[in-house]
C-alpha atoms as a PDB file:
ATOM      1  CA  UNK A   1      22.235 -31.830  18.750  1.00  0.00           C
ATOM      2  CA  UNK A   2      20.149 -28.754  19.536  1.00  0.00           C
ATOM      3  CA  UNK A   3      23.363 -26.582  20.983  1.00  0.00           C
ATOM      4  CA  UNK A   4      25.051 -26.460  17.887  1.00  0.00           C
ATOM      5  CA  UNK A   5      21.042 -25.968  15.756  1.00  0.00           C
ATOM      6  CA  UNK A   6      20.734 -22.739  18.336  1.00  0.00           C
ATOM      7  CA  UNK A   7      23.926 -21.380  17.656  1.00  0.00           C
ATOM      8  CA  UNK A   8      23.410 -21.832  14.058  1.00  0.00           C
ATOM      9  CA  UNK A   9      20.248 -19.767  14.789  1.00  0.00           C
ATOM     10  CA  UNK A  10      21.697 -17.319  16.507  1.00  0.00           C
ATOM     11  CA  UNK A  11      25.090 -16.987  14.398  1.00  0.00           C
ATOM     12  CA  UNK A  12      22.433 -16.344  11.311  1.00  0.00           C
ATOM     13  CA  UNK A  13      19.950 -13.595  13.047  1.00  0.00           C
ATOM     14  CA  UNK A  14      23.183 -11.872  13.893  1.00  0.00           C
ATOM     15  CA  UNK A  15      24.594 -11.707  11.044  1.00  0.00           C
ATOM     16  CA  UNK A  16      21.171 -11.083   8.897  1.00  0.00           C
ATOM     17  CA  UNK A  17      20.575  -7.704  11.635  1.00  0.00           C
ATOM     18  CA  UNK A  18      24.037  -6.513  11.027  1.00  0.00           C
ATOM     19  CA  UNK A  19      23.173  -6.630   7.484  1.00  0.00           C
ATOM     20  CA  UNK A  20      20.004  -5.214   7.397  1.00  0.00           C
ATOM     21  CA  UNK A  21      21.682  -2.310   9.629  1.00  0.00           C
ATOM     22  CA  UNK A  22      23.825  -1.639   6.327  1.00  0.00           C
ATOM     23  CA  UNK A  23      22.955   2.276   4.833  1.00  0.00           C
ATOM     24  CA  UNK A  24      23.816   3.811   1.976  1.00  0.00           C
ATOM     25  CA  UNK A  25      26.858   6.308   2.418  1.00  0.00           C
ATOM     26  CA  UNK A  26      24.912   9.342   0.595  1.00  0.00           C
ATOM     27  CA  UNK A  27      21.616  10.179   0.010  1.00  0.00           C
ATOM     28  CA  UNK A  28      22.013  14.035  -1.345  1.00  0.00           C
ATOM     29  CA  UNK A  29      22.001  13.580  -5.083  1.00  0.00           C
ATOM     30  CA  UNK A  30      19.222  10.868  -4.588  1.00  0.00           C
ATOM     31  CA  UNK A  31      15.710  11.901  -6.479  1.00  0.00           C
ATOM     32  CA  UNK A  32      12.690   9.710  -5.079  1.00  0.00           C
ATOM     33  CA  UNK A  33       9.207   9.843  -6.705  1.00  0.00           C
ATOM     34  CA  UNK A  34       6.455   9.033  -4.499  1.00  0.00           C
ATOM     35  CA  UNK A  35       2.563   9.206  -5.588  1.00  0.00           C
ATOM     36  CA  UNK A  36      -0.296   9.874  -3.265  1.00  0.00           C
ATOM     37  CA  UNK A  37       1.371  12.477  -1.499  1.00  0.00           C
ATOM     38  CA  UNK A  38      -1.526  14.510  -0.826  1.00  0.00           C
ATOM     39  CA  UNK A  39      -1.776  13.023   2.717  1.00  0.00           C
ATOM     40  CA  UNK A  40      -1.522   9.928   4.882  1.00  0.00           C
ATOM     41  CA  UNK A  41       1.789   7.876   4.247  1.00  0.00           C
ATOM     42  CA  UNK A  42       2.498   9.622   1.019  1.00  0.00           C
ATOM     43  CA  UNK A  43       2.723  12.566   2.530  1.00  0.00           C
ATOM     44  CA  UNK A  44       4.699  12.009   5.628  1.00  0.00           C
ATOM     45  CA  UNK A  45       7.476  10.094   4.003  1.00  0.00           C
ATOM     46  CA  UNK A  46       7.927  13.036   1.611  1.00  0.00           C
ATOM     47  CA  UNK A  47       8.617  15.443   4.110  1.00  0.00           C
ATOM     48  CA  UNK A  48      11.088  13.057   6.119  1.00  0.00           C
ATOM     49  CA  UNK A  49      12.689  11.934   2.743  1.00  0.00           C
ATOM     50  CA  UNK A  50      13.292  15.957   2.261  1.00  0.00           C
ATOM     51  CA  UNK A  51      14.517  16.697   5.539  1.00  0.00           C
ATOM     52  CA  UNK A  52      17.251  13.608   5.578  1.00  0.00           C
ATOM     53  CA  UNK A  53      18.458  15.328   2.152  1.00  0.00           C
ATOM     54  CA  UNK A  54      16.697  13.392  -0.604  1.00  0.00           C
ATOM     55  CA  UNK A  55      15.929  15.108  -3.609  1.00  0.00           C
ATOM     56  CA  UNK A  56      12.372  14.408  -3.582  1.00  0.00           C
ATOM     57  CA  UNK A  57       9.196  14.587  -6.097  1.00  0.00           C
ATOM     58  CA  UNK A  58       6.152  14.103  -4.928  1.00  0.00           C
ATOM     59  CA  UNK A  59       3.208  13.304  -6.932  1.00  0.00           C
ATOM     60  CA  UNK A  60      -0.219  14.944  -5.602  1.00  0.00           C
ATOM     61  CA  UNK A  61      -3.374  14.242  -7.155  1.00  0.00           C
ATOM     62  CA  UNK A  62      -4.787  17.953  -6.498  1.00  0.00           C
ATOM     63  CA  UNK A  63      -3.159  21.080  -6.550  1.00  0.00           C
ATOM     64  CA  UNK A  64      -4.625  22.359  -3.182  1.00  0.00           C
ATOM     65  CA  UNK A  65      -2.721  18.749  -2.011  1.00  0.00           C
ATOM     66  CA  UNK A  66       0.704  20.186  -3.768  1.00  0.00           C
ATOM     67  CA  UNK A  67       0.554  23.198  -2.357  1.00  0.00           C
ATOM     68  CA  UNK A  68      -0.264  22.295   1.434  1.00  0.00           C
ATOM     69  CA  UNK A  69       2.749  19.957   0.915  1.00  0.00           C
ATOM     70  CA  UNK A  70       5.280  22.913   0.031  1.00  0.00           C
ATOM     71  CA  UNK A  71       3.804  25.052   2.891  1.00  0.00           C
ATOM     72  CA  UNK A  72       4.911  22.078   5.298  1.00  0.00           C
ATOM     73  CA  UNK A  73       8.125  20.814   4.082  1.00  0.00           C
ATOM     74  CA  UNK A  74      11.383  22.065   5.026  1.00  0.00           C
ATOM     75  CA  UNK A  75      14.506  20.971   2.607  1.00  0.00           C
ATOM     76  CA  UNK A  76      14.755  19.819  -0.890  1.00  0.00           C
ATOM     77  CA  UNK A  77      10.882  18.793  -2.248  1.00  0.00           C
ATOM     78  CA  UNK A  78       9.100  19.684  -5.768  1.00  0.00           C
ATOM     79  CA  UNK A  79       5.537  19.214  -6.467  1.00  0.00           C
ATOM     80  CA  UNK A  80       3.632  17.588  -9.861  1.00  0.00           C
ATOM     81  CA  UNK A  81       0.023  16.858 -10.142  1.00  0.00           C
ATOM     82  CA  UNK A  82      -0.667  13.255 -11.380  1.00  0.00           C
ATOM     83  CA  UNK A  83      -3.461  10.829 -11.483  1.00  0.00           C
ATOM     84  CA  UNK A  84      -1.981   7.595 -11.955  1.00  0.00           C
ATOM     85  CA  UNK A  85      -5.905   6.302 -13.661  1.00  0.00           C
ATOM     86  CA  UNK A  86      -4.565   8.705 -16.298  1.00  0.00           C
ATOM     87  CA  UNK A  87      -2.174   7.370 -19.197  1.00  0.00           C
ATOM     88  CA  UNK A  88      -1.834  11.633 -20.210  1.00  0.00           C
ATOM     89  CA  UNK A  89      -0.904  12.493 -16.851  1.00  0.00           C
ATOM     90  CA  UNK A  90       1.246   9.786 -16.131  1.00  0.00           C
ATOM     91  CA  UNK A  91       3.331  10.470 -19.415  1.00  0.00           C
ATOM     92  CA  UNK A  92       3.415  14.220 -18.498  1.00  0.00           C
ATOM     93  CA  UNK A  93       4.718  13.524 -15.319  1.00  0.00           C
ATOM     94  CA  UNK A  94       7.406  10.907 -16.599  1.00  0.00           C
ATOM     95  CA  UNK A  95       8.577  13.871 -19.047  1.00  0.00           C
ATOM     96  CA  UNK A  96       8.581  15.946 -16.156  1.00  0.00           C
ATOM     97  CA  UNK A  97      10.590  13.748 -13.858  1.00  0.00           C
ATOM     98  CA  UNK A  98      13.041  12.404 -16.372  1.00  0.00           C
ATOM     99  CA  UNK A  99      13.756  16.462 -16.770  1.00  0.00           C
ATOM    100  CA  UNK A 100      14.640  16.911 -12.998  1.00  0.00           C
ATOM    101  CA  UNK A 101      16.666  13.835 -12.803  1.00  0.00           C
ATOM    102  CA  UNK A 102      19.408  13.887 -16.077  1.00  0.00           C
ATOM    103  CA  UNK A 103      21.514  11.174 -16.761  1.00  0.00           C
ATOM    104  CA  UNK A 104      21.587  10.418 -13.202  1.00  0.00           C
ATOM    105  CA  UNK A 105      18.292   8.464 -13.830  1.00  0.00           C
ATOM    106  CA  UNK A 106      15.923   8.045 -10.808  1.00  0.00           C
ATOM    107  CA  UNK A 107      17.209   6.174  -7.677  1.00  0.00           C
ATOM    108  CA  UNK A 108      13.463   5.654  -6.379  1.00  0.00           C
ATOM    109  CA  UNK A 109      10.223   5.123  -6.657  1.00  0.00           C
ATOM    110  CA  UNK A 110       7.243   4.328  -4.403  1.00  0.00           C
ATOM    111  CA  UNK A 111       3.859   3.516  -5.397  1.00  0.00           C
ATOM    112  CA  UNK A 112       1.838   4.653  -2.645  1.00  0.00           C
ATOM    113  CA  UNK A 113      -1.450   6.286  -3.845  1.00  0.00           C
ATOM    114  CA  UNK A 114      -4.520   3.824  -3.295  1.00  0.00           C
ATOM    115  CA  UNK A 115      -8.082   3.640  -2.632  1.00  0.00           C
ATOM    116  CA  UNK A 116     -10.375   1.650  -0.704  1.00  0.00           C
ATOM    117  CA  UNK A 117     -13.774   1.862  -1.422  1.00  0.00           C
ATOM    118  CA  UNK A 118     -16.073   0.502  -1.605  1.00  0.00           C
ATOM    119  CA  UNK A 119     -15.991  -2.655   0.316  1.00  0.00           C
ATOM    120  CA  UNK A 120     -18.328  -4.340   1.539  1.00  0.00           C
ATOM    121  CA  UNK A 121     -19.877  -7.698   0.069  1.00  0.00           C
ATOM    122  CA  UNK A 122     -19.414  -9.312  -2.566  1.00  0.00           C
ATOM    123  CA  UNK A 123     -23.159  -9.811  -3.684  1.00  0.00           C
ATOM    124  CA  UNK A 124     -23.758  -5.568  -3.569  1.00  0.00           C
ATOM    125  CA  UNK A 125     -20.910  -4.569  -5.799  1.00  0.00           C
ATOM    126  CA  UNK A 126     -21.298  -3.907  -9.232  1.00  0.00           C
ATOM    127  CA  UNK A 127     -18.004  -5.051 -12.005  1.00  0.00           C
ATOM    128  CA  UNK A 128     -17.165  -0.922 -12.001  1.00  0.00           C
ATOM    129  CA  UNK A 129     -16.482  -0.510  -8.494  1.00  0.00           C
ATOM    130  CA  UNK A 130     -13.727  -3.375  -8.636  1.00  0.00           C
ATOM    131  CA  UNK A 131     -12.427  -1.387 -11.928  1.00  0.00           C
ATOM    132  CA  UNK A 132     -12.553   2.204 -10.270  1.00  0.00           C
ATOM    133  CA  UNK A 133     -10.300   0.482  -7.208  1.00  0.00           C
ATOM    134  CA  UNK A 134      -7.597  -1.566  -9.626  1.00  0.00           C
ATOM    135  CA  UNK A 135      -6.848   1.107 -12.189  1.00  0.00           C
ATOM    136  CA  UNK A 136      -5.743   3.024  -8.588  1.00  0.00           C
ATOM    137  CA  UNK A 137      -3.853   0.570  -7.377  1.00  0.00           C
ATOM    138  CA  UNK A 138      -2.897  -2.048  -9.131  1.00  0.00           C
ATOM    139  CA  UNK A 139      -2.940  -0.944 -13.042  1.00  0.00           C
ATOM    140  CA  UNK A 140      -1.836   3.189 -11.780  1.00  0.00           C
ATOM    141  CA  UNK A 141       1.143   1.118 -10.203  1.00  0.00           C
ATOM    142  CA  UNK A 142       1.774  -0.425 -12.697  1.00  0.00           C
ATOM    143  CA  UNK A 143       2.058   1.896 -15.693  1.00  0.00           C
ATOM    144  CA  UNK A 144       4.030   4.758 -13.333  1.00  0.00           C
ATOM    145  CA  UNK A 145       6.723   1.735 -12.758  1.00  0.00           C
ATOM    146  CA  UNK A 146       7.130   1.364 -16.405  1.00  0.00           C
ATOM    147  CA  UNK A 147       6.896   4.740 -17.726  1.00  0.00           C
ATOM    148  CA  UNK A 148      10.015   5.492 -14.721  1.00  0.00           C
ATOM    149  CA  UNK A 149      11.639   2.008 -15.653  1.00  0.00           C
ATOM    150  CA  UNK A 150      14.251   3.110 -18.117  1.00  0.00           C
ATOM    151  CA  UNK A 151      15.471   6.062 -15.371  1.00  0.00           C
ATOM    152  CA  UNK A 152      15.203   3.655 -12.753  1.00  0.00           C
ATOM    153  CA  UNK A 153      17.585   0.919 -14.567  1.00  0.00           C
ATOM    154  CA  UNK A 154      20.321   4.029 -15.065  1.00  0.00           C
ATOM    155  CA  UNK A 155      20.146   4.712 -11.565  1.00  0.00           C
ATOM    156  CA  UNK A 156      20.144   1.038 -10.260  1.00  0.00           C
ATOM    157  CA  UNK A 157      17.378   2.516  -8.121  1.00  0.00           C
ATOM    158  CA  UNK A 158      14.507   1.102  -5.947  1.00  0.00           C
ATOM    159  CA  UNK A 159      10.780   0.707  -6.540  1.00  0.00           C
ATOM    160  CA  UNK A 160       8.997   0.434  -3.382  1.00  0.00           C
ATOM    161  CA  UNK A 161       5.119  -0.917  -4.099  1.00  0.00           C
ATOM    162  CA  UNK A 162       2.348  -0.312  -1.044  1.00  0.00           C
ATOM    163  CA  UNK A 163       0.573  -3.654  -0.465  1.00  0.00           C
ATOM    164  CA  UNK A 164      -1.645  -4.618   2.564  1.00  0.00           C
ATOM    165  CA  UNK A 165      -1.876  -7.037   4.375  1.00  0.00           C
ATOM    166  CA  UNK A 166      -4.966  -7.397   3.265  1.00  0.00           C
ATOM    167  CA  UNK A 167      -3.028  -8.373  -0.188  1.00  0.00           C
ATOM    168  CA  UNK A 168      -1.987 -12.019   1.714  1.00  0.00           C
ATOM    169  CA  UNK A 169      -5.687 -12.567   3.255  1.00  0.00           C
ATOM    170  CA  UNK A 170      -9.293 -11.093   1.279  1.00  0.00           C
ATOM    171  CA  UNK A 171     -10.756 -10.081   4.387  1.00  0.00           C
ATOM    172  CA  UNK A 172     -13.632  -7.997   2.413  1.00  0.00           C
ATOM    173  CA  UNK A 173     -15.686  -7.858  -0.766  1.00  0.00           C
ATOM    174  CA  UNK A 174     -14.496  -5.058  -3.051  1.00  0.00           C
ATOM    175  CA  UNK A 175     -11.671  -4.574  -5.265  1.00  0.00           C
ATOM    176  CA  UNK A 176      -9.147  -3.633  -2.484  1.00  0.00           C
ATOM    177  CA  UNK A 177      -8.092  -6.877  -1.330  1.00  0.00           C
ATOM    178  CA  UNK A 178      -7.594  -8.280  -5.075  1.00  0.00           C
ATOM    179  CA  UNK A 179      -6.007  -5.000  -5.847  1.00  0.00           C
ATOM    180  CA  UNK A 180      -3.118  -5.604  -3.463  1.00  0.00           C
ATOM    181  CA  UNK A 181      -2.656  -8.977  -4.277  1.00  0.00           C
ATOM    182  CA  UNK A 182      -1.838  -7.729  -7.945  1.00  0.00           C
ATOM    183  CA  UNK A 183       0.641  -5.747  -6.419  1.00  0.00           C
ATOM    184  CA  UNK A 184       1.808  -8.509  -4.716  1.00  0.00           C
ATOM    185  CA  UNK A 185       2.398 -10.791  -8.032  1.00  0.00           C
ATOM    186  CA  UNK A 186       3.683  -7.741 -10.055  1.00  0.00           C
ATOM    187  CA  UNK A 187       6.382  -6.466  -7.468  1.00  0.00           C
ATOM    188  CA  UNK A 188       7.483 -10.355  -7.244  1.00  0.00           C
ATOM    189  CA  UNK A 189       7.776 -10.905 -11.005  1.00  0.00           C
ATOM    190  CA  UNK A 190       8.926  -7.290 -11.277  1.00  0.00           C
ATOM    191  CA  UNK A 191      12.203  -7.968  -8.687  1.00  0.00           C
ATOM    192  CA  UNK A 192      12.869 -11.204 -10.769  1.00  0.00           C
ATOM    193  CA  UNK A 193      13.204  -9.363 -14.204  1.00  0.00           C
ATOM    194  CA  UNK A 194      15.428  -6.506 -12.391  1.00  0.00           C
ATOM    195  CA  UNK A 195      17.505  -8.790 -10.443  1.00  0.00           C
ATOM    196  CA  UNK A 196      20.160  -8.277 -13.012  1.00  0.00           C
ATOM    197  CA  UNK A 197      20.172  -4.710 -13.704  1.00  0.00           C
ATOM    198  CA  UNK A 198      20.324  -3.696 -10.315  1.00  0.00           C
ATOM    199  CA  UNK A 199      16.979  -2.561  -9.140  1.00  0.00           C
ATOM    200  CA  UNK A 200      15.756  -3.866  -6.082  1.00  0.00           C
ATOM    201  CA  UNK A 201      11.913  -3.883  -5.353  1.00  0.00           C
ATOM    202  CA  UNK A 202      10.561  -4.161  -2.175  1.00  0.00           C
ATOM    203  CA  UNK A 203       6.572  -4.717  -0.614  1.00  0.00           C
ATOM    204  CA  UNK A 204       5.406  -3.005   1.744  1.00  0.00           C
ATOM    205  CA  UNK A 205       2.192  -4.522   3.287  1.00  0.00           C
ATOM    206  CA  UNK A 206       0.819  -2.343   6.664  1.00  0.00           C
ATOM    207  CA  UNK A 207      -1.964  -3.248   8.638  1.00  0.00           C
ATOM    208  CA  UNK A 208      -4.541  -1.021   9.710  1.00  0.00           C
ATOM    209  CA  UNK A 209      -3.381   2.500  10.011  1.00  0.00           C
ATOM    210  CA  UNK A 210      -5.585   5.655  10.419  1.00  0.00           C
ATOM    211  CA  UNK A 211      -5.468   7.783   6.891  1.00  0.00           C
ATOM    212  CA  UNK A 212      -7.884   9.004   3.979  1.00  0.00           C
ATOM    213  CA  UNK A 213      -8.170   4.940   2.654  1.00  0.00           C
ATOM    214  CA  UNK A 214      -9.522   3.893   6.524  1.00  0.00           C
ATOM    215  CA  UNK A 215     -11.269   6.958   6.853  1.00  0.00           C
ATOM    216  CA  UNK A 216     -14.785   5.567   9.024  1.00  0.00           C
ATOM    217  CA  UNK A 217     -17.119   8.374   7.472  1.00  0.00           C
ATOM    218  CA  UNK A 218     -16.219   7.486   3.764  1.00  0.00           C
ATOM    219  CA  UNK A 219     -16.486   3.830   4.745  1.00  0.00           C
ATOM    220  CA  UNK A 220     -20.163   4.329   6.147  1.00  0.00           C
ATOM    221  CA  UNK A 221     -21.272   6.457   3.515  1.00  0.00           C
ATOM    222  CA  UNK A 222     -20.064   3.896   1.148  1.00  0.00           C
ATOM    223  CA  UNK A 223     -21.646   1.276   2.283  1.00  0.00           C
ATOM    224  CA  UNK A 224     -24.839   2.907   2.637  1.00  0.00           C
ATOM    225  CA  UNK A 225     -24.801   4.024  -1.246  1.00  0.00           C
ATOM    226  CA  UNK A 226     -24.206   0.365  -2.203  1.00  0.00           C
ATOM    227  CA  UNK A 227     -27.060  -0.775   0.013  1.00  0.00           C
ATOM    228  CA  UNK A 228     -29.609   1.788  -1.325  1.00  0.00           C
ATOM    229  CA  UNK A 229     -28.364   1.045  -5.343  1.00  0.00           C
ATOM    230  CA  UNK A 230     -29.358  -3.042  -4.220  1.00  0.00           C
ATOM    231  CA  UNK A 231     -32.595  -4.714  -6.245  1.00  0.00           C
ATOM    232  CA  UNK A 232     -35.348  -5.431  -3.463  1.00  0.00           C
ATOM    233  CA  UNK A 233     -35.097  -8.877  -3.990  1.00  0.00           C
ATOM    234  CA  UNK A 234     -30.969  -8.846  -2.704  1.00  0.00           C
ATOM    235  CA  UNK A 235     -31.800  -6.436   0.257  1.00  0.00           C
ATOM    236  CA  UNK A 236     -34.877  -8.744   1.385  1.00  0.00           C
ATOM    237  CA  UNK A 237     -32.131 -11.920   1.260  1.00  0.00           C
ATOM    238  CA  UNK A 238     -29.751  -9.749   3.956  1.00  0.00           C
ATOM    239  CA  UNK A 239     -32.233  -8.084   5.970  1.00  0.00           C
ATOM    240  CA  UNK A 240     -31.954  -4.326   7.372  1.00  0.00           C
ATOM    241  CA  UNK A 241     -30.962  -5.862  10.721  1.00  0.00           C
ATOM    242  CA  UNK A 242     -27.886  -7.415   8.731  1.00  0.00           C
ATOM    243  CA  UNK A 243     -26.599  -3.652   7.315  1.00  0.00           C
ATOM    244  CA  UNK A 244     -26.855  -2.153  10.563  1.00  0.00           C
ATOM    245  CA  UNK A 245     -24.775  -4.729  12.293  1.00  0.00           C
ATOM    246  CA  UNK A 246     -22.289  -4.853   9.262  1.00  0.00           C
ATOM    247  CA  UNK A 247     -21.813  -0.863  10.369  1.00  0.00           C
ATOM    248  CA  UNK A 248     -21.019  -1.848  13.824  1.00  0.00           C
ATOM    249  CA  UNK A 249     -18.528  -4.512  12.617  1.00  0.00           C
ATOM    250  CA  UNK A 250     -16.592  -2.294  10.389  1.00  0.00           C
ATOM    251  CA  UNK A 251     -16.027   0.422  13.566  1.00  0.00           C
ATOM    252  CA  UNK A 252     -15.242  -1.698  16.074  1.00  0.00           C
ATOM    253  CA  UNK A 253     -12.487  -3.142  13.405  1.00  0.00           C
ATOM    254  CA  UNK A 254     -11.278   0.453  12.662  1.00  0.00           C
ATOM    255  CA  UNK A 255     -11.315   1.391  16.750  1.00  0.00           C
ATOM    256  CA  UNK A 256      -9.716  -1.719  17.428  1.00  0.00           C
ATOM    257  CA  UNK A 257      -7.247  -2.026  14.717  1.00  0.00           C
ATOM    258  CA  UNK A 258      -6.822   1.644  13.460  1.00  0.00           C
ATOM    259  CA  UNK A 259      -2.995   2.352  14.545  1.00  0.00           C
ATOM    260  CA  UNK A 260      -2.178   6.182  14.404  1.00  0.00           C
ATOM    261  CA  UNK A 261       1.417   6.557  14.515  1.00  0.00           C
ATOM    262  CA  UNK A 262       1.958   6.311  10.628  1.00  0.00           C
ATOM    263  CA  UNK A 263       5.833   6.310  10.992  1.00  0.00           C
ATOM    264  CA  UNK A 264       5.406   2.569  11.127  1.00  0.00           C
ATOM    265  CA  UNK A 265       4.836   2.286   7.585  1.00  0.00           C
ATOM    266  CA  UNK A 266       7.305   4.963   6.600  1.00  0.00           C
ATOM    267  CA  UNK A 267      10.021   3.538   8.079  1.00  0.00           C
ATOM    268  CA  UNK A 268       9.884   0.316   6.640  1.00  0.00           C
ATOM    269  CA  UNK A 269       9.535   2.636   3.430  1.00  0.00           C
ATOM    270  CA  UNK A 270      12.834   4.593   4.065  1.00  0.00           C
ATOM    271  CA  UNK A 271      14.875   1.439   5.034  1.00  0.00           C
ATOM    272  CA  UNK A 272      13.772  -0.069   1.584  1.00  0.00           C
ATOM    273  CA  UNK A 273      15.320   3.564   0.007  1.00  0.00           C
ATOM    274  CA  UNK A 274      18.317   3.642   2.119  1.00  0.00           C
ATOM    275  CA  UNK A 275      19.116   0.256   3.013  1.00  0.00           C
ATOM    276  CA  UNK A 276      22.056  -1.352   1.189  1.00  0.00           C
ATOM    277  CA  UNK A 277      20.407  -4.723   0.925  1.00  0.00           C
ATOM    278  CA  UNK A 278      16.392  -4.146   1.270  1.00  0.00           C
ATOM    279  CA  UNK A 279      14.427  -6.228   2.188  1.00  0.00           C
ATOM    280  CA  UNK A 280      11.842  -8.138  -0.095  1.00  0.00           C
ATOM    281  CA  UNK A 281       8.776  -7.484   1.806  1.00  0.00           C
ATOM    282  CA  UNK A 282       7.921  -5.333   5.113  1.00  0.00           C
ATOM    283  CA  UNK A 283       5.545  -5.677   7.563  1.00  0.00           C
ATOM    284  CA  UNK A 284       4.357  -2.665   9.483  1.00  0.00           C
ATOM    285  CA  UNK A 285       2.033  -2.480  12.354  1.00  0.00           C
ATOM    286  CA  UNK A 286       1.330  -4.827  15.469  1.00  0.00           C
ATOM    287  CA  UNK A 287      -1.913  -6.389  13.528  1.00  0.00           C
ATOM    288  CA  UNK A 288      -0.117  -7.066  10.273  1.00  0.00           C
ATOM    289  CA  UNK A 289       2.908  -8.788  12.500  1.00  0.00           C
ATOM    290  CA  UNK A 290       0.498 -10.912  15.107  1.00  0.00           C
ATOM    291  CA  UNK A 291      -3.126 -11.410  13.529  1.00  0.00           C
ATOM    292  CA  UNK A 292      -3.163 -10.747   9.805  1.00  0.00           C
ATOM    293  CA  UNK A 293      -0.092 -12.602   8.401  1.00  0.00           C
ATOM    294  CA  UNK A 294      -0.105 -15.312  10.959  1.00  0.00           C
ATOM    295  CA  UNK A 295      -3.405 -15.827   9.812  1.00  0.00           C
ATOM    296  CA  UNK A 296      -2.491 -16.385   6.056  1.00  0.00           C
ATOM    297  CA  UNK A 297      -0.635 -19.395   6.906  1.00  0.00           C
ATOM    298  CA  UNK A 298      -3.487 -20.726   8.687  1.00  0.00           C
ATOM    299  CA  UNK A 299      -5.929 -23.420   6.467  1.00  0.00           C
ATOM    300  CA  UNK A 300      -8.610 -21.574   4.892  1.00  0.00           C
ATOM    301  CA  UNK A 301     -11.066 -23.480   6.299  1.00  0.00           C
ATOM    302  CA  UNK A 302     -10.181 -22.177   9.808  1.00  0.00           C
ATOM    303  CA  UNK A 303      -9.942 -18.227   8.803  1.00  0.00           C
ATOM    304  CA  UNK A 304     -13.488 -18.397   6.794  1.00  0.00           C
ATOM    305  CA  UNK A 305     -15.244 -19.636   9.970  1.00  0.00           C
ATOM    306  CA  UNK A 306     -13.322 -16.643  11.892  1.00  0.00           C
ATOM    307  CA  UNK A 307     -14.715 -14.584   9.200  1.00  0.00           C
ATOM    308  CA  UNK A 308     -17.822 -16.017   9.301  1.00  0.00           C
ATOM    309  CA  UNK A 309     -18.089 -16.060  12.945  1.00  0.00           C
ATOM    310  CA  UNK A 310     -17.247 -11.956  13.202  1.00  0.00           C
ATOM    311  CA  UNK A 311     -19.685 -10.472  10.507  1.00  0.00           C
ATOM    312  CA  UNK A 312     -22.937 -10.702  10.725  1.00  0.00           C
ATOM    313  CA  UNK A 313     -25.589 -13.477   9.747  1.00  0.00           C
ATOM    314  CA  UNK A 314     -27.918 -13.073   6.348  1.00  0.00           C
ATOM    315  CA  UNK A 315     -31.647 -12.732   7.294  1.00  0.00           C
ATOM    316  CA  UNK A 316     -32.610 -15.266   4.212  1.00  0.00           C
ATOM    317  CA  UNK A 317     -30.264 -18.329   4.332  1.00  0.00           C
ATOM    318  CA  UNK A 318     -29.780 -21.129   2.510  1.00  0.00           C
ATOM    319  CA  UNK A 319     -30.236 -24.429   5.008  1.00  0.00           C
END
């Protein structure tokens, strides 16, 4: 009974690598839009997008970000300034991008500016730090994608969305985690409604990589700005002895986690570009593929004492 269940097995991984192998036969008339592109992943994929022969547009929040990007980039690559918590900007850059791209229409787009902080727990944020992190990346996402729609749905294109890993398992306080997991929901429900025009949306979710969103200084010096803004009687409950060790728990996450080579997650973003059947969802990094989304299967009662167990204990606790 198990011979022919094996073979089965193996006659379908086959066949499902071949097809993933797949690529498009042309990519030179292809325009991609990518946000964030100031650095990190945004910024890396657009130059490898324009040296493979994409047509690309990249989407930099600052113009010293645009024009460090044009100094670096060898082949086909234009520049726009957008800030996707901006309805203004984001029209202005749809006009601009609908002007580059014709009656072709856009073949892709990937939503990779985002934000982290702050994070830290839930007890020392206020309602406007989870606002200042989702109208980054979930609701800036989300109004790009359907400004770009229409010349998407021409094009039978691709929207490629940046999760986390973190957007499968809230690992922190802070609007990041719940910011992914909106991405998350919309790329799902967005891939449904396009199933029959022909755009395919994929998910990228990396684990821990080192860029501006994992940067340790920014982290620290967020934290400590949420712990000074915290009423006397909240700060008494944790204890000093709690922030410091909360410090040392977030570096030795980012020295142990941190992955540098960044072509992980740009990979798994060029596949879902050139593929001819993309896949749904990619995982990128050794951490996202052995701890993080193993984890998310796991009963919740088992990862909260993990959590538990890792960070540190409140000086004042309820018995």
């Amino acid at each position: 009974m198990w011979l022919p269940l094996a073979l089965l097995a193996l006659l379908w991984a086959l066949g499902w690598a071949l097809r993933d192998r797949r690529r498009l036969p042309s990519v030179k008339d292809k325009h991609i839009l990518i946000t964030g592109c100031d650095s990190g992943f945004g910024n890396l994929l657009a130059r490898r997008l324009a040296r493979r022969g994409y047509r690309v547009l990249a989407a930099c929040l600052t113009q010293k970000g645009a024009e460090a990007l044009e100094r670096s980039c060898a082949g086909h690559l234009q520049t726009t300034l957008l800030d996707v918590t901006s309805s203004e900007s984001i029209r202005r850059a749809a006009e601009w991008v609908r002007a580059e791209v014709g009656e072709k229409g856009l073949f892709g787009l990937v939503n990779n500016a985002g934000v982290a902080n702050p994070i830290g727990p839930t007890e020392w944020m206020a309602v406007e730090h989870y606002r200042q992190v989702l109208d980054v990346n979930a609701l800036g996402a989300i109004e790009v994608t359907l400004a770009l729609l229409p010349l998407l749905k021409r094009a039978r294109g691709r929207v490629v969305n940046t999760s986390s890993v973190l957007g499968r398992l809230s690992a922190n306080g802070g609007g990041y985690c719940i910011s992914k997991y909106c991405v998350e929901a919309f790329s799902d429900s967005l891939r449904r409604d396009m199933y029959h025009f022909g755009v395919k949306v994929s998910i990228v979710e990396p684990g821990f990589f080192k860029t501006a969103v994992t940067n340790l200084e920014s982290i620290e010096a967020s934290l400590r700005q949420l712990w000074d803004r915290l009423a006397p009687e909240t700060r008494l409950s944790y204890g000093e002895d709690f922030f410091h060790k909360y410090l040392k728990v977030q570096r030795l996450i980012m020295t142990l986690l941190c992955d540098a080579d960044l072509t992980k997650v740009t990979w798994c973003m060029e596949h879902a570009l050139a593929a001819r059947h993309p896949r749904a969802r990619y995982s990128a990094g050794w951490d996202a593929k052995l701890l993080w989304l193993p984890a998310s299967y796991l009963p919740s009662c088992l990862v909260d004492f993990a959590l538990a167990t890792i960070l540190p204990k409140p000086a004042h606790r309820v018995r």
